[in-house]
C-alpha atoms as a PDB file:
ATOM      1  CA  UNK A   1       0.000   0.000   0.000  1.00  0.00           C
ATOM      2  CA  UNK A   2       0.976   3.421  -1.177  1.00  0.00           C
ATOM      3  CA  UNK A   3       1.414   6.210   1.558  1.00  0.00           C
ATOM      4  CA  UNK A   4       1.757   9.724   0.742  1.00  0.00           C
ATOM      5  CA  UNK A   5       2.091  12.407   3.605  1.00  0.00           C
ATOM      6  CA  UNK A   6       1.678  15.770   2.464  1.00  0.00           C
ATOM      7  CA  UNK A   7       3.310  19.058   4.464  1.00  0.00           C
ATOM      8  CA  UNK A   8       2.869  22.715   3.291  1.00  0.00           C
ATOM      9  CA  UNK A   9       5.394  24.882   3.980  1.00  0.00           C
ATOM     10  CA  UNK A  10       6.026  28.196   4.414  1.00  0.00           C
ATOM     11  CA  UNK A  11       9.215  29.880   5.582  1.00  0.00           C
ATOM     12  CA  UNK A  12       9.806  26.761   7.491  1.00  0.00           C
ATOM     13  CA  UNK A  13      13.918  26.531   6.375  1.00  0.00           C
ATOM     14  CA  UNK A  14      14.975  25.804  10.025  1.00  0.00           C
ATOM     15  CA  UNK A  15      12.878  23.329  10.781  1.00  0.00           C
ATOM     16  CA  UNK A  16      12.530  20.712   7.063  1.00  0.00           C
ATOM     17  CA  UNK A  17      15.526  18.681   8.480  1.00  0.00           C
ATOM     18  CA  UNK A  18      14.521  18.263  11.253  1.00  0.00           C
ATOM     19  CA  UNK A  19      10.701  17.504   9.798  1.00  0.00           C
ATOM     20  CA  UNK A  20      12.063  14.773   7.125  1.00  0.00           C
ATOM     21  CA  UNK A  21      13.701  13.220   9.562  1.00  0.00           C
ATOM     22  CA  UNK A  22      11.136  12.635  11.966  1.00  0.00           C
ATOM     23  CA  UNK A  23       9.154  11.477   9.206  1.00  0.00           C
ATOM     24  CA  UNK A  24      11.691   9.326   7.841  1.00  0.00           C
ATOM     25  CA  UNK A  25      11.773   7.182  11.114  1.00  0.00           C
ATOM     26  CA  UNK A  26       8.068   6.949  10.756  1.00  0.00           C
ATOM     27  CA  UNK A  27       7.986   5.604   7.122  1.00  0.00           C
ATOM     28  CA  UNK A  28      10.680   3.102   8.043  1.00  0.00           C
ATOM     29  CA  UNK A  29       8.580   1.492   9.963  1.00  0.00           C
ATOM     30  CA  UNK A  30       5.803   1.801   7.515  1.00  0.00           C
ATOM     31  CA  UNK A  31       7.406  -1.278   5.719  1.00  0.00           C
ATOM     32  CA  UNK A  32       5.433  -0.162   2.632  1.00  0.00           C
ATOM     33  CA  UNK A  33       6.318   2.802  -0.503  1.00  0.00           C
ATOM     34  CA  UNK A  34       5.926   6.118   0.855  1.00  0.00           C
ATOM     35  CA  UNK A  35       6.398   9.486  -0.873  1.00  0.00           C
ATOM     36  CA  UNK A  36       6.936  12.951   1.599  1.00  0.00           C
ATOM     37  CA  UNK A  37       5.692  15.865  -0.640  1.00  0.00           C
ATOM     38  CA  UNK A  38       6.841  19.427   0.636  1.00  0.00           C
ATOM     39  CA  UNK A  39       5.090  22.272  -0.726  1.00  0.00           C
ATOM     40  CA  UNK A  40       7.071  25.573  -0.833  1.00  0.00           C
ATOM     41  CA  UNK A  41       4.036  28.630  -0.668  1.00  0.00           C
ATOM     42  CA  UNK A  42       5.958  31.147  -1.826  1.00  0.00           C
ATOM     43  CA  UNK A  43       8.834  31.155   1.143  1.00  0.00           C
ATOM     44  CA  UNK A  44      10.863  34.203   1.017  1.00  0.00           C
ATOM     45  CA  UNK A  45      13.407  32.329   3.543  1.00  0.00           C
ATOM     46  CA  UNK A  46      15.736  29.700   2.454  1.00  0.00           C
ATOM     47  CA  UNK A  47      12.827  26.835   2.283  1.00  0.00           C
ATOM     48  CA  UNK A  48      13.094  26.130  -1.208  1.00  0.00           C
ATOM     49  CA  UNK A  49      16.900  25.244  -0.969  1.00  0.00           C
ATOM     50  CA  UNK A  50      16.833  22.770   2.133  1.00  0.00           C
ATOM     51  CA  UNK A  51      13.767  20.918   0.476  1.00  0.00           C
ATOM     52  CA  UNK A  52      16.084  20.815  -2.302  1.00  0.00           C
ATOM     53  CA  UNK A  53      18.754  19.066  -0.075  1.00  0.00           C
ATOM     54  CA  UNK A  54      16.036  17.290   1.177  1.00  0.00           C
ATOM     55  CA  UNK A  55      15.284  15.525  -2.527  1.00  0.00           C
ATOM     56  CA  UNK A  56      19.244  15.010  -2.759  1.00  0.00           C
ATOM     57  CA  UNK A  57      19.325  13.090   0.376  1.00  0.00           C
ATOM     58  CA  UNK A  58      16.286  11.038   0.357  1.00  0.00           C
ATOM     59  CA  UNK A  59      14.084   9.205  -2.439  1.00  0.00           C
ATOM     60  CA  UNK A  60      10.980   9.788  -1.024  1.00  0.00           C
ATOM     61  CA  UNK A  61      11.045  13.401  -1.065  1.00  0.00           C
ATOM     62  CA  UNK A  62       9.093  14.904  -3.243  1.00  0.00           C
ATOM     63  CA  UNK A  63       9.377  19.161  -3.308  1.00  0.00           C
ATOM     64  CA  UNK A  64       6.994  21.069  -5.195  1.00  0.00           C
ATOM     65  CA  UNK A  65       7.507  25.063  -5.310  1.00  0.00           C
ATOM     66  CA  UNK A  66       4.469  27.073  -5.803  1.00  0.00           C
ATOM     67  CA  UNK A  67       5.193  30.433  -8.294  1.00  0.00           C
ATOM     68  CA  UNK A  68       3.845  32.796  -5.448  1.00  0.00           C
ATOM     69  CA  UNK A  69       2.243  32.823  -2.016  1.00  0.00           C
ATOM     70  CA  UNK A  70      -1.227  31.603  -2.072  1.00  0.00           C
ATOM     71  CA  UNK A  71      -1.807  30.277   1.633  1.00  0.00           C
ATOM     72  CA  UNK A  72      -1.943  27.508   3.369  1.00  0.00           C
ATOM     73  CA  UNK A  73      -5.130  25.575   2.205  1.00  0.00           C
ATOM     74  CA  UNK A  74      -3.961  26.254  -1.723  1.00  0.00           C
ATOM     75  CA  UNK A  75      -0.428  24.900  -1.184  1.00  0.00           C
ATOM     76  CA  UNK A  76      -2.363  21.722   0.794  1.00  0.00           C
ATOM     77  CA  UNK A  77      -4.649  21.405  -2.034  1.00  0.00           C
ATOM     78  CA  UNK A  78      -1.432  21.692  -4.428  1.00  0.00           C
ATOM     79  CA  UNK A  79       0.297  18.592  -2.264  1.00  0.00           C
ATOM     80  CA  UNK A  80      -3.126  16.697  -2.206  1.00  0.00           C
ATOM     81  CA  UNK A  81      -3.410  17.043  -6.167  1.00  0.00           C
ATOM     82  CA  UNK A  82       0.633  15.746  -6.559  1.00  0.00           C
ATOM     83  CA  UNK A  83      -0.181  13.131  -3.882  1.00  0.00           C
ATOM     84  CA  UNK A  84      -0.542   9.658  -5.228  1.00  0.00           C
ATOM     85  CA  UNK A  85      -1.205   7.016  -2.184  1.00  0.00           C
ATOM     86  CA  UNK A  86      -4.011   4.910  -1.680  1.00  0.00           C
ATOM     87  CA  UNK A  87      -3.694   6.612   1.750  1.00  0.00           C
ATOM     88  CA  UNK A  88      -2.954  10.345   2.382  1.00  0.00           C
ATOM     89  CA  UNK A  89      -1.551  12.235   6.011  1.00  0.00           C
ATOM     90  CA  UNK A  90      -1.835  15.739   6.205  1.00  0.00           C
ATOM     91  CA  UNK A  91       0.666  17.541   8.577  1.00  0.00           C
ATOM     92  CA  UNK A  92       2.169  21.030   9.537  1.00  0.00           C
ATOM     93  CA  UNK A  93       5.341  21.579   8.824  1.00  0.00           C
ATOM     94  CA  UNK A  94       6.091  22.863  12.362  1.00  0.00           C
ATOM     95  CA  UNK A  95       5.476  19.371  13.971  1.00  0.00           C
ATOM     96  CA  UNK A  96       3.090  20.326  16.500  1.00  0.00           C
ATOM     97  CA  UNK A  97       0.958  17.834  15.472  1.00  0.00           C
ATOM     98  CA  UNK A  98       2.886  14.701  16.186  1.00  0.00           C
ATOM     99  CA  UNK A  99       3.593  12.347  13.086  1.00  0.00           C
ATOM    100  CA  UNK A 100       3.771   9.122  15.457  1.00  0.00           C
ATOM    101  CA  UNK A 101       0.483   9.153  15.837  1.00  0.00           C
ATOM    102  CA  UNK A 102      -0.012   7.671  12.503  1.00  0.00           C
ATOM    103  CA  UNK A 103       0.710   4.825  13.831  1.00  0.00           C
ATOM    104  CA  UNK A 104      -2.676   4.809  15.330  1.00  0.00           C
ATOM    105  CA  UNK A 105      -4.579   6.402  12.978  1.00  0.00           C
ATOM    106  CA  UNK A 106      -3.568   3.597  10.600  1.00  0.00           C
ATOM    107  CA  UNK A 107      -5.153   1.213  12.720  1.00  0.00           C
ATOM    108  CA  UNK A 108      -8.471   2.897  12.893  1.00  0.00           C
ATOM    109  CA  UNK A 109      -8.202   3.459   9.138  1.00  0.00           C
ATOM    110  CA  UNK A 110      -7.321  -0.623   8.754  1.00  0.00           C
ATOM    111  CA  UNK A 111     -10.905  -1.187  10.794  1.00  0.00           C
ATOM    112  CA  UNK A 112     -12.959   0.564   7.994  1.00  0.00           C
ATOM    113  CA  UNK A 113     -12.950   4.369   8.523  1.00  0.00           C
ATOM    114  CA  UNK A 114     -12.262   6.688   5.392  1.00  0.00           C
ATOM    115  CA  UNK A 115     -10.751   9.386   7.465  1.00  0.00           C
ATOM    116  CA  UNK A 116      -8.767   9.751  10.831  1.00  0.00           C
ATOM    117  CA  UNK A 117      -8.995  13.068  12.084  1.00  0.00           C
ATOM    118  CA  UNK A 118      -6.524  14.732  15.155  1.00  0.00           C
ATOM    119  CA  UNK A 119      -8.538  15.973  17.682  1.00  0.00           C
ATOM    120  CA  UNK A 120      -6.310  18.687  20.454  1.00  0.00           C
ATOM    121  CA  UNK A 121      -7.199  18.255  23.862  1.00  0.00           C
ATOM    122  CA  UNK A 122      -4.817  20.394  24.700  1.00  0.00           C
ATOM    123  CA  UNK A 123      -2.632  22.948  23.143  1.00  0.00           C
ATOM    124  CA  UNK A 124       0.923  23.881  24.462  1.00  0.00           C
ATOM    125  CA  UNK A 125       2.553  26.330  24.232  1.00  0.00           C
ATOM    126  CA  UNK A 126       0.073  28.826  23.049  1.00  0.00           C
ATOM    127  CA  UNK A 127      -0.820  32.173  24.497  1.00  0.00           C
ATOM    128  CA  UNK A 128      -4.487  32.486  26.671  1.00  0.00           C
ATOM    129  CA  UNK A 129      -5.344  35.073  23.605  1.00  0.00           C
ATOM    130  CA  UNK A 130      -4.908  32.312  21.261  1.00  0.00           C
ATOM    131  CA  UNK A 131      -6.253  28.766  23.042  1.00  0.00           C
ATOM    132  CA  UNK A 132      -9.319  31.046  23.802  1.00  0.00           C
ATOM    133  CA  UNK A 133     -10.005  32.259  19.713  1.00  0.00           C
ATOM    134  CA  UNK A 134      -9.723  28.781  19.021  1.00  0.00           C
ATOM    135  CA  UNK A 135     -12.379  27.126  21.492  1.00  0.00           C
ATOM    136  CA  UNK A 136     -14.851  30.457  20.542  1.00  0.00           C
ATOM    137  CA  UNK A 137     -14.262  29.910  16.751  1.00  0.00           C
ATOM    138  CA  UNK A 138     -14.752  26.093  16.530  1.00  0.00           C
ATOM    139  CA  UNK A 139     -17.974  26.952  18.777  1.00  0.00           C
ATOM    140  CA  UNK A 140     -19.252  30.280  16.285  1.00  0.00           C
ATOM    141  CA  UNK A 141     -18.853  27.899  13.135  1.00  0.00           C
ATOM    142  CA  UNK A 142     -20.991  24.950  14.197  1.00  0.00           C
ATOM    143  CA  UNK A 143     -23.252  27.274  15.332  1.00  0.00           C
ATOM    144  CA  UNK A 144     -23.529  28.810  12.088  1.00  0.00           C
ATOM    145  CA  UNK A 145     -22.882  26.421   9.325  1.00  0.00           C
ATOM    146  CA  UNK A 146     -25.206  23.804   7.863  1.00  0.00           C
ATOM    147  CA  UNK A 147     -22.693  20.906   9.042  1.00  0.00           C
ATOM    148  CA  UNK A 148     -21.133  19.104  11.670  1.00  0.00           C
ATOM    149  CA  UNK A 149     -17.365  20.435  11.754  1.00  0.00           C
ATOM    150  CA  UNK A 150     -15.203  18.376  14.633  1.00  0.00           C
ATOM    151  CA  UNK A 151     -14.473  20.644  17.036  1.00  0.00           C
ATOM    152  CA  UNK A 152     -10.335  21.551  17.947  1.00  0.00           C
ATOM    153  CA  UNK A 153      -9.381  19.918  14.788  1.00  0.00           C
ATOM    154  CA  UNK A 154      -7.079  21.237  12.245  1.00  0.00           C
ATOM    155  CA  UNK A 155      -6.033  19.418   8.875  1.00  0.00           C
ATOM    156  CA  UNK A 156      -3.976  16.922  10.674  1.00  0.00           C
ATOM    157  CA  UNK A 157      -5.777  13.538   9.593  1.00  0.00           C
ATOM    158  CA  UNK A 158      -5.072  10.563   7.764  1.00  0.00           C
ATOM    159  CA  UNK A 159      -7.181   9.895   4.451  1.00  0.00           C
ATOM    160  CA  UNK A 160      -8.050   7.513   1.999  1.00  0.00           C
ATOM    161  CA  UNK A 161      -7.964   7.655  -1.835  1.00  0.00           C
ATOM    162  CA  UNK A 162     -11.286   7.434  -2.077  1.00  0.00           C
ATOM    163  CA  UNK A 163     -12.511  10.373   0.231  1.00  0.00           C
ATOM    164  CA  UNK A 164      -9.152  12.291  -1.172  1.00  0.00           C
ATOM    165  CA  UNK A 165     -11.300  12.330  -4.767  1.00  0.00           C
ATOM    166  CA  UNK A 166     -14.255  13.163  -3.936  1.00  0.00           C
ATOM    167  CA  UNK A 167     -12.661  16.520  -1.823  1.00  0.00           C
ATOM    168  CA  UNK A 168     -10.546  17.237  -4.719  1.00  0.00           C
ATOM    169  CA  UNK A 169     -13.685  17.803  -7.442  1.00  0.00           C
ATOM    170  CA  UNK A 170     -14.959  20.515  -5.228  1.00  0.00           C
ATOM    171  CA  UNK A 171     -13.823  23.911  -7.155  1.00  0.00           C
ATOM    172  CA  UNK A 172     -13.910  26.605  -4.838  1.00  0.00           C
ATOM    173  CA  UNK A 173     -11.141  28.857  -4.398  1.00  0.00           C
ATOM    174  CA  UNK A 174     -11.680  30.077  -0.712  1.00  0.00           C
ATOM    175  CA  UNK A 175     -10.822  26.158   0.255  1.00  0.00           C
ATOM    176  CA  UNK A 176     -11.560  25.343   4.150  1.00  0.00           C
ATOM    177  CA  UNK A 177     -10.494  21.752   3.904  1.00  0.00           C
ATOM    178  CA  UNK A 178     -10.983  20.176   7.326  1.00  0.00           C
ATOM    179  CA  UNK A 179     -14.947  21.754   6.567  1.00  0.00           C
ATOM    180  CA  UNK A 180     -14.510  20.406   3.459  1.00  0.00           C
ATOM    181  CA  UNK A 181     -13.996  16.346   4.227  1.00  0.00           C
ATOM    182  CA  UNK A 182     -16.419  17.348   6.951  1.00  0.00           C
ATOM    183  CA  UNK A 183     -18.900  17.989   4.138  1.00  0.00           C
ATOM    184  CA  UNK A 184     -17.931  14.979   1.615  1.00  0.00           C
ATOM    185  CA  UNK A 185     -19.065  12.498   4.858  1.00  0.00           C
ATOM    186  CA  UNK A 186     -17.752   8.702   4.394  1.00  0.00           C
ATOM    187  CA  UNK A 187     -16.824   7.200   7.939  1.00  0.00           C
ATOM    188  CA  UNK A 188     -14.859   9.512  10.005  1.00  0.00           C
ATOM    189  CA  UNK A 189     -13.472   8.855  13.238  1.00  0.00           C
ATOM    190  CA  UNK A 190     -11.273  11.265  15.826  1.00  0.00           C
ATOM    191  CA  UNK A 191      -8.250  10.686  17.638  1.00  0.00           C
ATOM    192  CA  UNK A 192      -7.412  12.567  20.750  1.00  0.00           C
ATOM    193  CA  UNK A 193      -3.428  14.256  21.295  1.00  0.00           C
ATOM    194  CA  UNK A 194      -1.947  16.858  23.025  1.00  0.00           C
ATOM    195  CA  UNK A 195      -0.698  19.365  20.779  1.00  0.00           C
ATOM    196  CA  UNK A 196       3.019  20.386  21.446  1.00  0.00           C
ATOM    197  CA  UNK A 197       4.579  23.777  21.058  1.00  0.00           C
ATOM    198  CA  UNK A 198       6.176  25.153  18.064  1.00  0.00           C
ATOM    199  CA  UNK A 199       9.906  23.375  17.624  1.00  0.00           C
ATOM    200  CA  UNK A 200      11.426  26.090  15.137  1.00  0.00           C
ATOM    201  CA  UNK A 201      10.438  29.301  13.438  1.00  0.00           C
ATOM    202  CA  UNK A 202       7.053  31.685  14.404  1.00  0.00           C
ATOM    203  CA  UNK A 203       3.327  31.067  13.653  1.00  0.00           C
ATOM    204  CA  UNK A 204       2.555  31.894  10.540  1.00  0.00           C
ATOM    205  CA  UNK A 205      -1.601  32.665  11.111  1.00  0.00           C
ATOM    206  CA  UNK A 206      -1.322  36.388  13.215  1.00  0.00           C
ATOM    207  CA  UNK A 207      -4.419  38.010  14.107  1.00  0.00           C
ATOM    208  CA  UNK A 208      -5.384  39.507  10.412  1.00  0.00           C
ATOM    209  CA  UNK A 209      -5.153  35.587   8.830  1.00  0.00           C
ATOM    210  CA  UNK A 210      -7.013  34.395  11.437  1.00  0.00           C
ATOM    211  CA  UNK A 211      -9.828  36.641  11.028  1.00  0.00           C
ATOM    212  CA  UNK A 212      -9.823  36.309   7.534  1.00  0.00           C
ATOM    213  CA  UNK A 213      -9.749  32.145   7.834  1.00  0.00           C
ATOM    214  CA  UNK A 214     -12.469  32.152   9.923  1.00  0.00           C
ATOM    215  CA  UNK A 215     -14.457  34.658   7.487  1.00  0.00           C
ATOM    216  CA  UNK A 216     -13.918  32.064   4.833  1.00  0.00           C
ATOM    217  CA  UNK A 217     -14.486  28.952   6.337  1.00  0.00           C
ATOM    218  CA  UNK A 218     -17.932  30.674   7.804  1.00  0.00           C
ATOM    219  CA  UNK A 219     -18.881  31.909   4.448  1.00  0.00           C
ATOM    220  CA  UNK A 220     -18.228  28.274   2.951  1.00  0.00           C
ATOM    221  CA  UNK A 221     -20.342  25.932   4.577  1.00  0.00           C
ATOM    222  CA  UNK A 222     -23.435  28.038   5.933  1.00  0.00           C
ATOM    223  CA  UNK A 223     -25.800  31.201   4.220  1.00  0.00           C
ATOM    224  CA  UNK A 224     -26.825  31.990   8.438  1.00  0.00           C
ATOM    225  CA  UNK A 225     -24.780  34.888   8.456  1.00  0.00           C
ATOM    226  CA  UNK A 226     -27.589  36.094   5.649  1.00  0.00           C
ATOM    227  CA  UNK A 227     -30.695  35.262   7.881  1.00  0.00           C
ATOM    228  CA  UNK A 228     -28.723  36.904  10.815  1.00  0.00           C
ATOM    229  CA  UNK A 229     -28.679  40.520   8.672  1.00  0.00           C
ATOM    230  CA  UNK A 230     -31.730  40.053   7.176  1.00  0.00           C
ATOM    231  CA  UNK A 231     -33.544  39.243  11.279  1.00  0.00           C
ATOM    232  CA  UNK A 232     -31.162  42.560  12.103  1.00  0.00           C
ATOM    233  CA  UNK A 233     -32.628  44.269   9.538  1.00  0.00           C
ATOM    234  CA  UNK A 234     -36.406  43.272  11.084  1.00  0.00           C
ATOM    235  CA  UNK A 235     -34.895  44.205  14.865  1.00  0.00           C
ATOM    236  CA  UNK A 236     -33.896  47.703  13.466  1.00  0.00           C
ATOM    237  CA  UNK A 237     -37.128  48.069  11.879  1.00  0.00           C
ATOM    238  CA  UNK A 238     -38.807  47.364  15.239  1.00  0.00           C
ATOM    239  CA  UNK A 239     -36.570  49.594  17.488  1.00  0.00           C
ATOM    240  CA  UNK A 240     -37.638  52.338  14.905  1.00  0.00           C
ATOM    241  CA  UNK A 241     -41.548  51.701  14.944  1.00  0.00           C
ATOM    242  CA  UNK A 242     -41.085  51.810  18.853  1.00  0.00           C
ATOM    243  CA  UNK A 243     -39.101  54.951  18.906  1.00  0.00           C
ATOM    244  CA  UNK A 244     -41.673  56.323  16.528  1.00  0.00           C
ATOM    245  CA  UNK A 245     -44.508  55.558  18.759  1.00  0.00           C
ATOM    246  CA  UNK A 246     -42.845  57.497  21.542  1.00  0.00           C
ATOM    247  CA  UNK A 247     -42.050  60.472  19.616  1.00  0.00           C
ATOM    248  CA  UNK A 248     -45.742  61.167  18.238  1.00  0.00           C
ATOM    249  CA  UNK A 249     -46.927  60.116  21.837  1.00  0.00           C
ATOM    250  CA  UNK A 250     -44.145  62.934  22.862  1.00  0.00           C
ATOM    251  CA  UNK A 251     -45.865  65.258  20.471  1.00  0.00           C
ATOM    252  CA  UNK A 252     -49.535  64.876  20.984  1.00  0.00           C
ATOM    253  CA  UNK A 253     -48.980  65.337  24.773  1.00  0.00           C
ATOM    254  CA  UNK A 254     -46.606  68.369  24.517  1.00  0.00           C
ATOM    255  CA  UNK A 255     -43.631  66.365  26.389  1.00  0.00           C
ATOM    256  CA  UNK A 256     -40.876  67.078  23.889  1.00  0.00           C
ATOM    257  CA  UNK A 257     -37.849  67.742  25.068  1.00  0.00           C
ATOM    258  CA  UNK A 258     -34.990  69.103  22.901  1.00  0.00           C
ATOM    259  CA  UNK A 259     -31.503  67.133  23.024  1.00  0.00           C
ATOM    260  CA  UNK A 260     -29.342  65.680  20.811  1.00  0.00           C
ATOM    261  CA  UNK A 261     -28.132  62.532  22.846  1.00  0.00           C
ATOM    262  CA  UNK A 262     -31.483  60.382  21.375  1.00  0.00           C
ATOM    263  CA  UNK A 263     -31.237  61.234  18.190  1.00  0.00           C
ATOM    264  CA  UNK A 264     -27.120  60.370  18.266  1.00  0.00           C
ATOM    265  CA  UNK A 265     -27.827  57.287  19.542  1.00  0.00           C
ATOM    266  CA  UNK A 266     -30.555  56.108  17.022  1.00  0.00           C
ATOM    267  CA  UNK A 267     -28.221  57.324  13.865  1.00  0.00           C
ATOM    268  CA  UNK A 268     -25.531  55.429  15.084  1.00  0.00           C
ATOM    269  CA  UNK A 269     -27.396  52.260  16.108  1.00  0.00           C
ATOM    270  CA  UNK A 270     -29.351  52.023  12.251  1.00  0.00           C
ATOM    271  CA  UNK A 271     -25.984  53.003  11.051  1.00  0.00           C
ATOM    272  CA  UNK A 272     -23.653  50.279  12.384  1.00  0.00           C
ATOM    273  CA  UNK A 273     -26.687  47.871  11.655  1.00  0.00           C
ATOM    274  CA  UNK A 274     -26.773  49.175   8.176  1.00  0.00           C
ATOM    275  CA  UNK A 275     -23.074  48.756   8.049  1.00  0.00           C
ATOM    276  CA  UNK A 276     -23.142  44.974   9.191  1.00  0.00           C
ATOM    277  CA  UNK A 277     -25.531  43.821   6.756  1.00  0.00           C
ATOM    278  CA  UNK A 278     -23.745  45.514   3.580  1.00  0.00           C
ATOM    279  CA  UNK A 279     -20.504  43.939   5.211  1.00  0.00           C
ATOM    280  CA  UNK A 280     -21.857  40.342   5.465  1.00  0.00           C
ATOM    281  CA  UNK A 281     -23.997  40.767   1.660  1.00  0.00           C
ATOM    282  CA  UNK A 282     -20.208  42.290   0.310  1.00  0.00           C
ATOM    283  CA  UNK A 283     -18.686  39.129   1.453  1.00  0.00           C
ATOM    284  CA  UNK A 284     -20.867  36.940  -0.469  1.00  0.00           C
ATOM    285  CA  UNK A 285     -20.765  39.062  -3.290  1.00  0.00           C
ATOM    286  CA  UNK A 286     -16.769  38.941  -3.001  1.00  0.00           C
ATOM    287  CA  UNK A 287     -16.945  35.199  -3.096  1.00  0.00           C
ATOM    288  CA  UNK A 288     -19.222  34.818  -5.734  1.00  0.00           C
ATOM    289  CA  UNK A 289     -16.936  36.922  -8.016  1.00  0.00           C
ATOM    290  CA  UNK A 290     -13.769  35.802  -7.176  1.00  0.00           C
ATOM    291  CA  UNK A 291     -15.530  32.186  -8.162  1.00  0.00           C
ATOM    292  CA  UNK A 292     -17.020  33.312 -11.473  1.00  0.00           C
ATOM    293  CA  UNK A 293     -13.421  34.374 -12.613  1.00  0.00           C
ATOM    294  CA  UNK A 294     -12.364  30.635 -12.498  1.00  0.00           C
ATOM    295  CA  UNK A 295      -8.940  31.286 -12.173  1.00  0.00           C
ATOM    296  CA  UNK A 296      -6.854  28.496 -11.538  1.00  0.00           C
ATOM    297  CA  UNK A 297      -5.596  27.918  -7.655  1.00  0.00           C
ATOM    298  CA  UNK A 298      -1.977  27.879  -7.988  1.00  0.00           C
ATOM    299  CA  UNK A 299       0.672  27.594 -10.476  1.00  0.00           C
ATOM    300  CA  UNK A 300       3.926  25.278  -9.872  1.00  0.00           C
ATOM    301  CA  UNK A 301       7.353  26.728 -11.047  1.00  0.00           C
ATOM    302  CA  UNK A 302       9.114  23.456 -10.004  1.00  0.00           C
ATOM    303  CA  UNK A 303       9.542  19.982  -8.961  1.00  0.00           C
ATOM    304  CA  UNK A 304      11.320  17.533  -7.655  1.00  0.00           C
ATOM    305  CA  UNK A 305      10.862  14.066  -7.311  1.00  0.00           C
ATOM    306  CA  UNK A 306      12.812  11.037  -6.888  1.00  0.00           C
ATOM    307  CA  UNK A 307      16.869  13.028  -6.705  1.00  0.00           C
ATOM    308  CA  UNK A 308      15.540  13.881 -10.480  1.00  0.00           C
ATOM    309  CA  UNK A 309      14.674  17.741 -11.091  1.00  0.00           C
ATOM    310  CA  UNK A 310      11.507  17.759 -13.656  1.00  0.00           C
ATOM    311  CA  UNK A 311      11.525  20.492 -15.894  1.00  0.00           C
ATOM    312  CA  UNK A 312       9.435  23.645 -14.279  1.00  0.00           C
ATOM    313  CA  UNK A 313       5.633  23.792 -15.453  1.00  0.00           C
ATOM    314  CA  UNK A 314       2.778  25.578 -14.893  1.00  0.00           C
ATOM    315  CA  UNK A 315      -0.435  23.534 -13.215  1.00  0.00           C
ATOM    316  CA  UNK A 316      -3.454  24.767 -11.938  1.00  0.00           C
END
């Protein structure tokens, strides 16, 4: 049987040795063909040139540099399109997510499921800012999406070919691929791990990517975010038909009273209400043009595989 782990990188150069070794050791004991595909997004670091050494030093490194930075879920996709196992790991390149637990998630895979997904029970090394984003946003997006996304998951999970496929026909561009095998079903089954601390190098999903991520991967799988404007719309409309009723009441008995603090308030409240809506409609506007345009994902402007440089070509 065919394994193929897949690990997008990004300005990772101080940690790949480290990160083929470790996964060397695993697929020795593997006893089976294995291929490790790196996937350079765009590094502006030295990443490129130690997966290079990488492919010089090992046959089953396979190093595939994207033309420019497209993010983490495009360069994934771009290793899950090169990858060709009958069974497919996803993994960070910063090897938080440990790579021994395949061990295990073979096993579960070997008693029928399609997918083996990490689930963190507990997350070293991260800040209280951070552990507590990622418990509210798991939380916020099962709330409002249409499906059942495992909670404290990331893409760490174990796959089979047939579950890889069916992912891989879905088109969009704004990819959220954990919510996407979450949507594709076939028997799933979680694996609980402690999550370690960052070995090498910084995080590389601040604040502003976070935000954005979770934008995305809300916008995906759900249209609740456009009931929740239009029932804001309906609150507004009945905080307005109340003030109303107080104002001629205010009138007919003579009790006006002149200020400015009211009417401040109201204007701002219909404003930022106004505001929210045309934000929330504007992102699925956004999304629907940047998916009419059809453009492809990613190009690749190289690749190794097997100590043999292919000549550089564009995919999508």
């Amino acid at each position: 049987m065919y394994l193929s782990i897949v690990v997008p990188c990004m300005n990772e150069e101080d940690g790949i040795d480290a990160l083929v070794t470790r996964l060397s050791l695993i697929t020795a004991k593997w006893k089976q063909q294995a291929e490790i595909i790196l996937v350079d997004d765009g590094s502006s670091d030295g990443t490129w040139r130690e997966i290079e050494a990488a492919c010089k030093t090992s046959a089953q490194v396979v190093g595939i540099k994207l033309s420019a930075n497209r993010g983490h879920q495009i360069a994934l996709t771009a290793g899950l399109k090169a990858a060709k196992g009958e069974r497919i790991m996803m993994i960070d390149a910063d090897l938080q997510d440990p790579p021994e637990l395949m061990t295990d998630m073979m096993f579960m895979m070997d008693r029928g499921f399609d997918v083996v997904y990490g689930r963190r029970i507990e997350r070293q090394g991260e800040t209280i800012f951070k552990r507590a984003t990622a418990h509210l946003f798991y939380r916020v997006l099962n709330a409002l999406s249409d499906i059942s996304i495992p909670r404290d998951t990331g893409d760490f999970r174990l796959v089979n070919r047939k579950t890889l496929d069916a992912v891989l026909e879905m088109p969009e561009r704004a990819r959220f691929i954990r919510g996407m095998f979450a949507w594709a079903g076939f028997k799933q089954v979680g694996i609980e791990y402690v999550r370690a601390p960052r070995e090498t190098g910084e995080t590389k999903y601040p604040l502003r990517k976070m935000i954005r991520f979770s934008i995305d991967a809300m916008t995906a799988f759900s249209t609740k975010p456009l009931k929740l404007a239009t029932r804001l719309s309906f609150v507004s409309l009945f905080i307005a038909a109340l003030m109303a009723v107080y104002v001629f009441r205010s009138l007919i008995l003579f009790q006006t009273a002149p200020g400015w603090a009211s009417v401040v308030l109201a204007v701002a409240f219909f404003s930022g209400v106004q505001l929210l809506t045309l934000g929330i409609l504007g992102e699925y506007v956004g999304r629907l043009y940047i998916e009419a345009k059809k453009r492809p994902l990613y190009f690749v402007s190289e690749e190794l595989r097997s100590n043999a440089p292919i000549a550089a070509k564009l995919t999508a």
